[in-house]
Protein backbone atom coordinates (compact mmCIF):
# COMPACT_ATOMS: atom_id res chain seq x y z
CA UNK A 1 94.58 108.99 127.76
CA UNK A 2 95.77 106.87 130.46
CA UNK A 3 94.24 107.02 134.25
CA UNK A 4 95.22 105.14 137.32
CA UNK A 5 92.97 104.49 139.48
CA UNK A 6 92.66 102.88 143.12
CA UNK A 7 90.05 101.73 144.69
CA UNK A 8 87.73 102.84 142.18
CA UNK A 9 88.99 107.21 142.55
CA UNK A 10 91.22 108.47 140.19
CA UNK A 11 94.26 109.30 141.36
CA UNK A 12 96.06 110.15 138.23
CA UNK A 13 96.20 110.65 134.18
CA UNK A 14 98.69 111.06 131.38
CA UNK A 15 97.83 111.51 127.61
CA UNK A 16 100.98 109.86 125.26
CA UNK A 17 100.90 110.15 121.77
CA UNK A 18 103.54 110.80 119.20
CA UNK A 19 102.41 114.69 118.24
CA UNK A 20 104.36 117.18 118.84
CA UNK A 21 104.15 120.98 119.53
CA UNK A 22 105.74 123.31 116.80
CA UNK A 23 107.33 125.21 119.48
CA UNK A 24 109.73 122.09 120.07
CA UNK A 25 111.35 122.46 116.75
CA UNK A 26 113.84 124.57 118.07
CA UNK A 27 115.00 121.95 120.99
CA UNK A 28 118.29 120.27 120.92
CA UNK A 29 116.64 116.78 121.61
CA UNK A 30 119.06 114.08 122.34
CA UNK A 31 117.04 111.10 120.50
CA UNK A 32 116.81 112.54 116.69
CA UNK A 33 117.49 108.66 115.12
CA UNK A 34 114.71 107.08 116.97
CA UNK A 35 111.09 107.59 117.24
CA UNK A 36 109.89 109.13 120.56
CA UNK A 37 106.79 108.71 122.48
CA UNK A 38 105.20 112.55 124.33
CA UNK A 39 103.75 112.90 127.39
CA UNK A 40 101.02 115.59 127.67
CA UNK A 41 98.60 115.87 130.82
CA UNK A 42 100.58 114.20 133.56
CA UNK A 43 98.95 115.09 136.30
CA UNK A 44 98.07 113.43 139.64
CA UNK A 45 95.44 114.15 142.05
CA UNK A 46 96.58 116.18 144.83
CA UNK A 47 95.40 114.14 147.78
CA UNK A 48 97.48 111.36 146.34
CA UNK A 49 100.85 113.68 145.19
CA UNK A 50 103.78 112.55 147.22
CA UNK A 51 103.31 108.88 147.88
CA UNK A 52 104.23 107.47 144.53
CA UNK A 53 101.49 107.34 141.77
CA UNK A 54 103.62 109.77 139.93
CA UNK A 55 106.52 107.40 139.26
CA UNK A 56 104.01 104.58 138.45
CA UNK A 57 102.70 106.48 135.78
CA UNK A 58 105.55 107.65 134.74
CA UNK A 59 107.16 104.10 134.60
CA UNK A 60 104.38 102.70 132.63
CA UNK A 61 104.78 106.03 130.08
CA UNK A 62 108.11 104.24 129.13
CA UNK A 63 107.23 100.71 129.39
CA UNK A 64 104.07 101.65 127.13
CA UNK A 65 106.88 103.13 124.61
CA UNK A 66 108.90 100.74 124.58
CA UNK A 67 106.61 97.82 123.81
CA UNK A 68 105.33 100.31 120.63
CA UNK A 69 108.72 100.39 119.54
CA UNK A 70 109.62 104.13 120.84
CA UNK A 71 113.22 104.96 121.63
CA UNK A 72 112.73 107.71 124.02
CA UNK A 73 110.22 109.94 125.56
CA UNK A 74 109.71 114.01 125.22
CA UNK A 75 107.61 116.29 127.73
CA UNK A 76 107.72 119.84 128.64
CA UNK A 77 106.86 120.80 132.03
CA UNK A 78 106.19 124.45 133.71
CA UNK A 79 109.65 126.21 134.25
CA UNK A 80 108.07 127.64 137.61
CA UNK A 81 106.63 123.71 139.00
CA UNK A 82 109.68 122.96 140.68
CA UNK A 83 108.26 119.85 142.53
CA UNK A 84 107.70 118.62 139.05
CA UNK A 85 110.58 119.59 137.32
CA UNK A 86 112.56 117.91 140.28
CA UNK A 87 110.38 115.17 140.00
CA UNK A 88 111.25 114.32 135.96
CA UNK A 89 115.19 114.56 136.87
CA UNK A 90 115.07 112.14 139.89
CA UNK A 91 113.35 109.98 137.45
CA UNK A 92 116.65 110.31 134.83
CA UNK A 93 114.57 112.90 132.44
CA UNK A 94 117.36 115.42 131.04
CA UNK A 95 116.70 119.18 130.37
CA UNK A 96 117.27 119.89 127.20
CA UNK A 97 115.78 122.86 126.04
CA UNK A 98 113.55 125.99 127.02
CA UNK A 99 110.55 127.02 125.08
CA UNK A 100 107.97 129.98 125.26
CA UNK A 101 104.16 129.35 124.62
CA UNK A 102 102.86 132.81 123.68
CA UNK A 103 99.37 130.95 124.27
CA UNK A 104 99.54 131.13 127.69
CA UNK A 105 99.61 134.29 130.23
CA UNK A 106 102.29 136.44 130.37
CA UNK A 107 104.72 135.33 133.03
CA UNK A 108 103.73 131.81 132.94
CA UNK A 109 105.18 131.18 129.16
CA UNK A 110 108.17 129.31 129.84
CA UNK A 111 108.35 125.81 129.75
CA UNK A 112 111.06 123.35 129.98
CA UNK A 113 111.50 120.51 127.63
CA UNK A 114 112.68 116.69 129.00
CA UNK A 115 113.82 113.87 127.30
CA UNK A 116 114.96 110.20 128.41
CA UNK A 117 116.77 107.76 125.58
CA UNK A 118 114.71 104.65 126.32
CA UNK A 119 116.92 102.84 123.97
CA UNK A 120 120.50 103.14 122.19
């Protein structure tokens, strides 16, 4: 788990690792040669959404992977966040795939899946 924070509050967090949910198995991912680095818990504080902590964390998610030898990075976000989902493709994140997590409540199972090729 990563955090950013400024002047001493967090402001933000992201968790990247290399597992994967078995739901994904049935995603079309773009990047099946190279290794990929996951984000999980991207979240920012919401005093602090909108002014650009999101793309800082986000940029140092793919710097991160790229210096550990990653080729691209995979997320899922909520099918019904659009400021997120908005978010990921203004950043040059593709949707690739949709996915259903019985785990979670009925009506907010859907999830969209992301990737980015970091590296041909």
């Amino acid at each position: 788990m990563y955090v950013l924070k400024i002047d001493g509050k967090v402001m933000g967090a992201v968790v990247l690792n290399d597992w994967q949910s078995p739901e994904w198995k049935t995603v079309n991912w773009r990047n099946r040669s190279g290794s990929n680095l996951i984000v999980h818990t991207f979240c920012i504080h919401p005093q602090a959404q909108g002014i650009g902590y999101g793309g800082k964390i986000l940029q140092f998610a793919e710097e991160t992977a790229l210096k550990q030898g990653y080729t691209g990075i995979r997320l899922d976000a909520f099918s019904k966040n659009k400021h997120a989902l908005a978010f990921y493709e203004k950043k040059g994140y593709v949707k690739v795939g949709e996915i259903i997590f019985k785990s979670k409540p009925v009506n907010n199972q859907l999830y969209f899946c992301f990737d980015k090729i970091l590296v041909l």
